[in-house]
Protein backbone atom coordinates (compact mmCIF):
# COMPACT_ATOMS: atom_id res chain seq x y z
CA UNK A 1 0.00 0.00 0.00
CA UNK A 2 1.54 3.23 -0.77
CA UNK A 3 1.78 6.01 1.42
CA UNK A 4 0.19 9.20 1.25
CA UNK A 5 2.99 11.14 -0.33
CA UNK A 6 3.43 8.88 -2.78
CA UNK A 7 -0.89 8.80 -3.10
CA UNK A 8 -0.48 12.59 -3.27
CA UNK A 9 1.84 13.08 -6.07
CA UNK A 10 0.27 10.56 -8.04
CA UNK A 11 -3.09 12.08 -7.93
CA UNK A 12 -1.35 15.68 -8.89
CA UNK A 13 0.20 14.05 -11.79
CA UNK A 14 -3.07 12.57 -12.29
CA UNK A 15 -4.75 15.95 -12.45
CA UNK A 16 -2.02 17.19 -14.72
CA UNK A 17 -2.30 15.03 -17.67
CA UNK A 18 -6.63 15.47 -17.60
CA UNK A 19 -5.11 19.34 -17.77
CA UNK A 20 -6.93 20.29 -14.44
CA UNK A 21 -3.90 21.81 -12.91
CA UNK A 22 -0.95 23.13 -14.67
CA UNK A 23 2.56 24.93 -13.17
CA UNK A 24 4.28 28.01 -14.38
CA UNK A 25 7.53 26.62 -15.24
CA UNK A 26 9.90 29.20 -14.40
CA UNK A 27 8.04 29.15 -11.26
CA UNK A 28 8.74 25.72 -10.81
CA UNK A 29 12.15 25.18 -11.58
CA UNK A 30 13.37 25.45 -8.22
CA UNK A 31 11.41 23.31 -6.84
CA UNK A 32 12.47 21.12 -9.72
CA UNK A 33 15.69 21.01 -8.73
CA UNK A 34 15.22 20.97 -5.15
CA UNK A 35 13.67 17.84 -5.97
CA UNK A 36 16.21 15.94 -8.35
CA UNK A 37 19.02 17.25 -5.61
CA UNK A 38 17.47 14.93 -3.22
CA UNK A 39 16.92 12.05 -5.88
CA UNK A 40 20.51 12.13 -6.88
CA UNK A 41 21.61 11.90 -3.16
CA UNK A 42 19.76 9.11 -2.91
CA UNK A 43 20.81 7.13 -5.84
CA UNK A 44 23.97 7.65 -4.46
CA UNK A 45 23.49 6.40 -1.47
CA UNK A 46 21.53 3.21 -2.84
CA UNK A 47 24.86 2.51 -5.50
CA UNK A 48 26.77 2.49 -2.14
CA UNK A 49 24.47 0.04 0.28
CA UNK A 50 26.18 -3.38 -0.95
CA UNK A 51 28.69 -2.66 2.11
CA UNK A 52 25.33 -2.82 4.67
CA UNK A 53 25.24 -6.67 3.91
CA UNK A 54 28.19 -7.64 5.37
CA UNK A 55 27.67 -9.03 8.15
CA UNK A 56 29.28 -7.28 11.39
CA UNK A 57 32.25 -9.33 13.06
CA UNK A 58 30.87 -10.28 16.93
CA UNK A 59 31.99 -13.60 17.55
CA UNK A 60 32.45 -16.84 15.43
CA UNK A 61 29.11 -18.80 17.76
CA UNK A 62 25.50 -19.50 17.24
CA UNK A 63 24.50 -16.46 18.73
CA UNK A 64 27.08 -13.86 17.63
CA UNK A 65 26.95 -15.15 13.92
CA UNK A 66 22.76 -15.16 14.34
CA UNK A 67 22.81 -11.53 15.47
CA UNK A 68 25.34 -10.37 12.41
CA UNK A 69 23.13 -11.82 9.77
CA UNK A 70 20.14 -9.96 11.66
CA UNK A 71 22.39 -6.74 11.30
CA UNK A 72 23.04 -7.59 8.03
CA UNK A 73 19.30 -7.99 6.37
CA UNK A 74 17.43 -5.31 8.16
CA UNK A 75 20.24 -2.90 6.54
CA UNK A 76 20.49 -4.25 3.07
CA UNK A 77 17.23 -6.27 3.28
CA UNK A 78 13.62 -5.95 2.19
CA UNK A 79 10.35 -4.96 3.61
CA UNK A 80 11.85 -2.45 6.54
CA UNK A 81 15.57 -2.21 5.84
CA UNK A 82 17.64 0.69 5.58
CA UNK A 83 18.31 0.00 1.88
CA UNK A 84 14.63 -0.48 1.38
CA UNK A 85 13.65 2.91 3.08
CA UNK A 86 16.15 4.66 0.39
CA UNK A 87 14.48 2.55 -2.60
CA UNK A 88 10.99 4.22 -1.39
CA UNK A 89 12.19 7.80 -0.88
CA UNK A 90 13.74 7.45 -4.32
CA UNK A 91 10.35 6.25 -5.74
CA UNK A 92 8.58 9.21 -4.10
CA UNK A 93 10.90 11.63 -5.53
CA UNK A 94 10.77 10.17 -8.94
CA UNK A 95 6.83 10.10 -8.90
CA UNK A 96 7.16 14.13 -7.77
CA UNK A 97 9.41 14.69 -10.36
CA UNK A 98 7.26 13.32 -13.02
CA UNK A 99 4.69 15.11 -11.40
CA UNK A 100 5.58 18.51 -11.88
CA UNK A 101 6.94 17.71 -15.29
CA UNK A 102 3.40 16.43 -15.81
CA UNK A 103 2.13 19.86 -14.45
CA UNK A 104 5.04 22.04 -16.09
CA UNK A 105 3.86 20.43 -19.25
CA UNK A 106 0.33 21.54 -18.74
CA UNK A 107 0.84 25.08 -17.82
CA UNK A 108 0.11 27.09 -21.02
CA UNK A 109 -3.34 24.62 -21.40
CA UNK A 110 -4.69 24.96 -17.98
CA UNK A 111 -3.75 29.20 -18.43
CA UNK A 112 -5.60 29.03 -21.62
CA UNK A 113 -8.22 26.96 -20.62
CA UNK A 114 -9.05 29.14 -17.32
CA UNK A 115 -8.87 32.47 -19.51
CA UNK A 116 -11.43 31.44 -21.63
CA UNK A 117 -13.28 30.10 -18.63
CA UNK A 118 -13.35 33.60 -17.39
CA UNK A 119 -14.18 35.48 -20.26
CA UNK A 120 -16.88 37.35 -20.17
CA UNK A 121 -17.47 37.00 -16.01
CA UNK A 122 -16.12 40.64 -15.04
C-alpha cells in the first residue's frame, strides 16, 4: 500500500495530464531542482548500500553469527531495511518529479483553458 505522499503526487500528476492543474515553469524550476538534488543523493546512497550486507564481526558462535546476519538484512534487506527505506524515498521523488513535469507540461493549457473560462465574467 503506498503512502500518502506517494498517493499525493500521483493524484497531482493525475490531475495534470486530464489538464486540471498546470505549473508556471519558471516558477517551478526550483522546486524542480530541489527535488532531483534529493533524488541524486539518494541514488547515491543506494549505488553504495552493498557494504550494509556484510555481516558485522561479533563472535564466530551460534549467537554472535545469528545476530550479524540480523544486522546484516534489516540494513540491506527488504520490507523495513535501511536500503529499502532509500528505494521508497527514491520512488517518491521520482513520482514528484514526473509530477511537476506532468504539471510544467500543462501550464500554457490549464492558463488558456481558465482564460477562456473567465471570459466574459467581469
Amino acid at each position: 500500500m503506498p503512502n500518502s505522499s506517494y498517493a499525493d503526487a500521483a493524484a497531482f500528476r493525475a490531475a495534470a495530464a486530464k489538464g486540471q492543474v498546470g505549473v508556471d515553469p519558471d516558477a517551478a524550476q526550483a522546486v524542480l531542482n530541489k527535488i532531483r538534488t534529493g533524488k541524486d543523493a539518494v541514488a547515491a546512497l543506494l549505488d553504495n548500500t552493498g557494504f550494509l550486507a556484510v555481516s558485522p564481526k561479533l563472535g564466530a558462535n551460534p549467537v554472535g553469527e545469528a545476530i550479524a546476519n540480523k544486522f546484516a538484512e534489516r540494513a540491506a534487506g527488504m520490507n523495513d531495511s535501511y536500503a529499502q527505506a532509500l528505494r521508497n524515498l527514491y520512488t517518491q521523488y521520482d513520482e514528484a518529479e514526473r509530477a511537476i513535469l506532468e504539471a510544467m507540461s500543462r501550464y500554457d493549457d490549464f492558463d488558456t483553458s481558465t482564460a477562456q473560462s473567465l471570459t466574459g465574467q467581469l
